[in-house]
C-alpha atoms as a PDB file:
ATOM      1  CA  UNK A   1      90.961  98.465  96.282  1.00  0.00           C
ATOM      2  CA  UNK A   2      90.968  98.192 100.152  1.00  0.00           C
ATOM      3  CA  UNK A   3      91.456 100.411 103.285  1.00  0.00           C
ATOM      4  CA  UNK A   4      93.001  99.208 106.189  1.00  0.00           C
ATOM      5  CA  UNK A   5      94.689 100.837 109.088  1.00  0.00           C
ATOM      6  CA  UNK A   6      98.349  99.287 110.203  1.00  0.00           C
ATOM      7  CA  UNK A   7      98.849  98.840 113.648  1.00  0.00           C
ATOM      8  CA  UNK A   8      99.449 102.737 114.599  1.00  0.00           C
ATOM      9  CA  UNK A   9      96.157 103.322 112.803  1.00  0.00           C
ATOM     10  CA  UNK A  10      97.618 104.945 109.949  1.00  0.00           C
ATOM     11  CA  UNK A  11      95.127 104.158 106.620  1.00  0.00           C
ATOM     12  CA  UNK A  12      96.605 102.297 104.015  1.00  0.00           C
ATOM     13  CA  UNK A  13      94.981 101.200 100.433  1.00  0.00           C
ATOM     14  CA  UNK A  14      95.444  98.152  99.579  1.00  0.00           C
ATOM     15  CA  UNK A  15      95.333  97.416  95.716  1.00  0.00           C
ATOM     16  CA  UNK A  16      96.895  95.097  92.923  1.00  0.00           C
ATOM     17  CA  UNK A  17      98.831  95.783  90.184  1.00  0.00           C
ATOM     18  CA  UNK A  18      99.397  94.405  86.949  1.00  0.00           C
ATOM     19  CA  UNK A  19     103.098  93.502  85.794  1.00  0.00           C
ATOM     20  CA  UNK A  20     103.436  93.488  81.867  1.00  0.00           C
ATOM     21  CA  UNK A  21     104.882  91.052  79.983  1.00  0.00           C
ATOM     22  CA  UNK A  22     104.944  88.241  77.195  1.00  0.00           C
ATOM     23  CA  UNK A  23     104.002  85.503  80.213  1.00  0.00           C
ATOM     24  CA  UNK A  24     100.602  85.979  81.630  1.00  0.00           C
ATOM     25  CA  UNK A  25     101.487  83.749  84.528  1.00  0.00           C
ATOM     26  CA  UNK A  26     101.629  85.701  87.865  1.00  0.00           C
ATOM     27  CA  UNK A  27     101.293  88.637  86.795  1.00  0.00           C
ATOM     28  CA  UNK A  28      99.314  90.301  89.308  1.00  0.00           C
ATOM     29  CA  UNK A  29     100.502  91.266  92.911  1.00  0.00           C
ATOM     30  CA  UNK A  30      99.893  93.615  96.065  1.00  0.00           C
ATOM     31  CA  UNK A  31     100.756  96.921  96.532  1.00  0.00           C
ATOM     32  CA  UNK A  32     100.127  99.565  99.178  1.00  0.00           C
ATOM     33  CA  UNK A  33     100.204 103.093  99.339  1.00  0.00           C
ATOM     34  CA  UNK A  34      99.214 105.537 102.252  1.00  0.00           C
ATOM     35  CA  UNK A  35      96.110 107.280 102.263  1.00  0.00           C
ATOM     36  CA  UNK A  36      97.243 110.264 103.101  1.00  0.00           C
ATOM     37  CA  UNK A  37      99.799 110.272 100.222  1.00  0.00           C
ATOM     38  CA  UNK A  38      99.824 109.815  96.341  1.00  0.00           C
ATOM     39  CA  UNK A  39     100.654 106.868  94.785  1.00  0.00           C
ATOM     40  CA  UNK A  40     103.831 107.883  93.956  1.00  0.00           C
ATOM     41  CA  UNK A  41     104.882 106.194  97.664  1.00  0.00           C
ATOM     42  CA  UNK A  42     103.838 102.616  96.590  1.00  0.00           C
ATOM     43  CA  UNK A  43     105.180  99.799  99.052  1.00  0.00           C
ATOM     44  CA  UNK A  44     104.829  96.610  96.729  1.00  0.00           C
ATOM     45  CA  UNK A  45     104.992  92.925  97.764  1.00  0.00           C
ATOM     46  CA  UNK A  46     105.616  91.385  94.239  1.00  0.00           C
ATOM     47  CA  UNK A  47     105.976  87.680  95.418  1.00  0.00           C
ATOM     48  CA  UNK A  48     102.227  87.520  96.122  1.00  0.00           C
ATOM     49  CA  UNK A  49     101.108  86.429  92.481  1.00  0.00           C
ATOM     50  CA  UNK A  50      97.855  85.699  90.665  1.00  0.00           C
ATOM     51  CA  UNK A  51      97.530  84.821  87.464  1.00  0.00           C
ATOM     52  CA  UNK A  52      94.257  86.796  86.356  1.00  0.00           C
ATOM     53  CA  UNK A  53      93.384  90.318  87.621  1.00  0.00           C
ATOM     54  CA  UNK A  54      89.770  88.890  89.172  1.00  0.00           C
ATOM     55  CA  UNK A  55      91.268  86.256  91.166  1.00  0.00           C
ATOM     56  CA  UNK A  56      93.897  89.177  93.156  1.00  0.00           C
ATOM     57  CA  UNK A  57      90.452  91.231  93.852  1.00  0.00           C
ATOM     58  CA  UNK A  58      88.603  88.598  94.806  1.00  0.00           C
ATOM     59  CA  UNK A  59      91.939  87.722  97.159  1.00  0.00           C
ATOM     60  CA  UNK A  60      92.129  91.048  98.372  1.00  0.00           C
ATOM     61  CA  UNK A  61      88.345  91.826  99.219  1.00  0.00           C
ATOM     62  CA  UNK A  62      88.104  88.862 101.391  1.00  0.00           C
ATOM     63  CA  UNK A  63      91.064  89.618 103.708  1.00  0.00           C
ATOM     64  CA  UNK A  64      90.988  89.899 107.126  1.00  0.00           C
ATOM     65  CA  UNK A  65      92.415  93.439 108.160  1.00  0.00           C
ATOM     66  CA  UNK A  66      95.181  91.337 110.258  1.00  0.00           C
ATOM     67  CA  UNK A  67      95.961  89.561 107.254  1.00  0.00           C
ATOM     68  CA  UNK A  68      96.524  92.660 105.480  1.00  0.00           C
ATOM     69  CA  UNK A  69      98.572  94.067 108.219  1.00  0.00           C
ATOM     70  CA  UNK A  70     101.287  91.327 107.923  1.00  0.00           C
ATOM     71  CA  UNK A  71     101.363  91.738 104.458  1.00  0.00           C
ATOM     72  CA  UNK A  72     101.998  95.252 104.647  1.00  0.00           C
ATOM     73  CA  UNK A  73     104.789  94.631 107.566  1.00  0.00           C
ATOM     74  CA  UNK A  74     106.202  91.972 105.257  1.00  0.00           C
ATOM     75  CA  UNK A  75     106.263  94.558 101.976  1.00  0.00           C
ATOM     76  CA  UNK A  76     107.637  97.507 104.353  1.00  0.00           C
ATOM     77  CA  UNK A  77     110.549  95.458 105.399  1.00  0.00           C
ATOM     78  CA  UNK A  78     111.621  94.206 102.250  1.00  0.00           C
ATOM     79  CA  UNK A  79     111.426  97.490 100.980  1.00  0.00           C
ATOM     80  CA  UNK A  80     113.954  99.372 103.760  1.00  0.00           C
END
Protein backbone atom coordinates (compact mmCIF):
# COMPACT_ATOMS: atom_id res chain seq x y z
CA UNK A 1 0.00 0.00 0.00
CA UNK A 2 1.09 3.58 -1.01
CA UNK A 3 0.02 7.27 -0.51
CA UNK A 4 0.41 9.67 -3.02
CA UNK A 5 -1.18 12.97 -3.72
CA UNK A 6 -2.48 13.61 -7.58
CA UNK A 7 -1.72 16.75 -8.97
CA UNK A 8 -4.51 18.90 -6.95
CA UNK A 9 -2.99 17.31 -3.85
CA UNK A 10 -5.78 15.15 -3.18
CA UNK A 11 -4.28 11.69 -1.26
CA UNK A 12 -4.71 8.66 -3.01
CA UNK A 13 -3.68 4.89 -1.86
CA UNK A 14 -2.19 3.12 -4.07
CA UNK A 15 -2.54 -0.78 -3.67
CA UNK A 16 -2.77 -4.13 -5.76
CA UNK A 17 -5.25 -6.47 -6.08
CA UNK A 18 -5.50 -9.96 -6.73
CA UNK A 19 -7.80 -11.27 -9.71
CA UNK A 20 -8.96 -14.99 -9.12
CA UNK A 21 -8.81 -17.52 -11.40
CA UNK A 22 -7.65 -21.05 -12.76
CA UNK A 23 -4.45 -19.07 -14.58
CA UNK A 24 -2.02 -17.65 -12.16
CA UNK A 25 -0.48 -15.59 -14.91
CA UNK A 26 -1.08 -11.80 -14.39
CA UNK A 27 -3.05 -11.90 -11.94
CA UNK A 28 -2.16 -9.03 -9.95
CA UNK A 29 -2.78 -5.28 -10.89
CA UNK A 30 -3.16 -1.56 -9.53
CA UNK A 31 -5.86 -0.05 -8.00
CA UNK A 32 -6.54 3.28 -6.33
CA UNK A 33 -8.90 4.56 -4.02
CA UNK A 34 -9.13 8.07 -2.28
CA UNK A 35 -8.09 8.57 1.08
CA UNK A 36 -10.67 10.33 2.13
CA UNK A 37 -13.17 7.66 0.94
CA UNK A 38 -13.81 3.83 1.43
CA UNK A 39 -12.81 1.44 -0.82
CA UNK A 40 -15.93 1.04 -2.20
CA UNK A 41 -14.68 4.05 -4.87
CA UNK A 42 -11.81 1.87 -6.33
CA UNK A 43 -10.31 3.34 -9.70
CA UNK A 44 -8.50 0.12 -11.12
CA UNK A 45 -5.92 -0.06 -13.95
CA UNK A 46 -6.17 -3.88 -14.69
CA UNK A 47 -3.69 -3.92 -17.71
CA UNK A 48 -0.76 -3.38 -15.32
CA UNK A 49 -0.10 -7.21 -14.50
CA UNK A 50 2.26 -9.23 -12.32
CA UNK A 51 2.31 -12.55 -12.01
CA UNK A 52 3.06 -13.04 -8.13
CA UNK A 53 1.64 -10.74 -5.40
CA UNK A 54 5.52 -9.80 -4.15
CA UNK A 55 6.68 -8.71 -7.41
CA UNK A 56 3.34 -5.84 -7.70
CA UNK A 57 4.59 -4.61 -4.03
CA UNK A 58 7.87 -4.57 -4.71
CA UNK A 59 6.65 -2.55 -8.15
CA UNK A 60 4.59 -0.34 -6.29
CA UNK A 61 6.96 0.63 -3.27
CA UNK A 62 9.61 1.75 -5.57
CA UNK A 63 7.56 4.24 -7.63
CA UNK A 64 8.24 7.57 -8.11
CA UNK A 65 5.12 9.70 -6.93
CA UNK A 66 5.06 11.08 -10.75
CA UNK A 67 4.97 7.69 -11.87
CA UNK A 68 2.09 7.00 -9.79
CA UNK A 69 0.35 10.08 -10.86
CA UNK A 70 0.18 8.99 -14.57
CA UNK A 71 -0.97 5.84 -13.61
CA UNK A 72 -3.71 7.14 -11.72
CA UNK A 73 -4.58 9.77 -14.72
CA UNK A 74 -4.37 6.77 -17.03
CA UNK A 75 -6.91 4.48 -14.63
CA UNK A 76 -9.27 7.70 -14.10
CA UNK A 77 -9.73 8.10 -17.76
CA UNK A 78 -10.41 4.74 -18.70
CA UNK A 79 -12.75 4.57 -16.07
CA UNK A 80 -15.13 7.85 -17.17
Amino acid sequence: MREFADENGQVWVGTIQEESGDDYKGRFYFVFHEESESEGSVVSLTDVRWNSERTAERTLRTMSDVELRRRLRSARGRSV
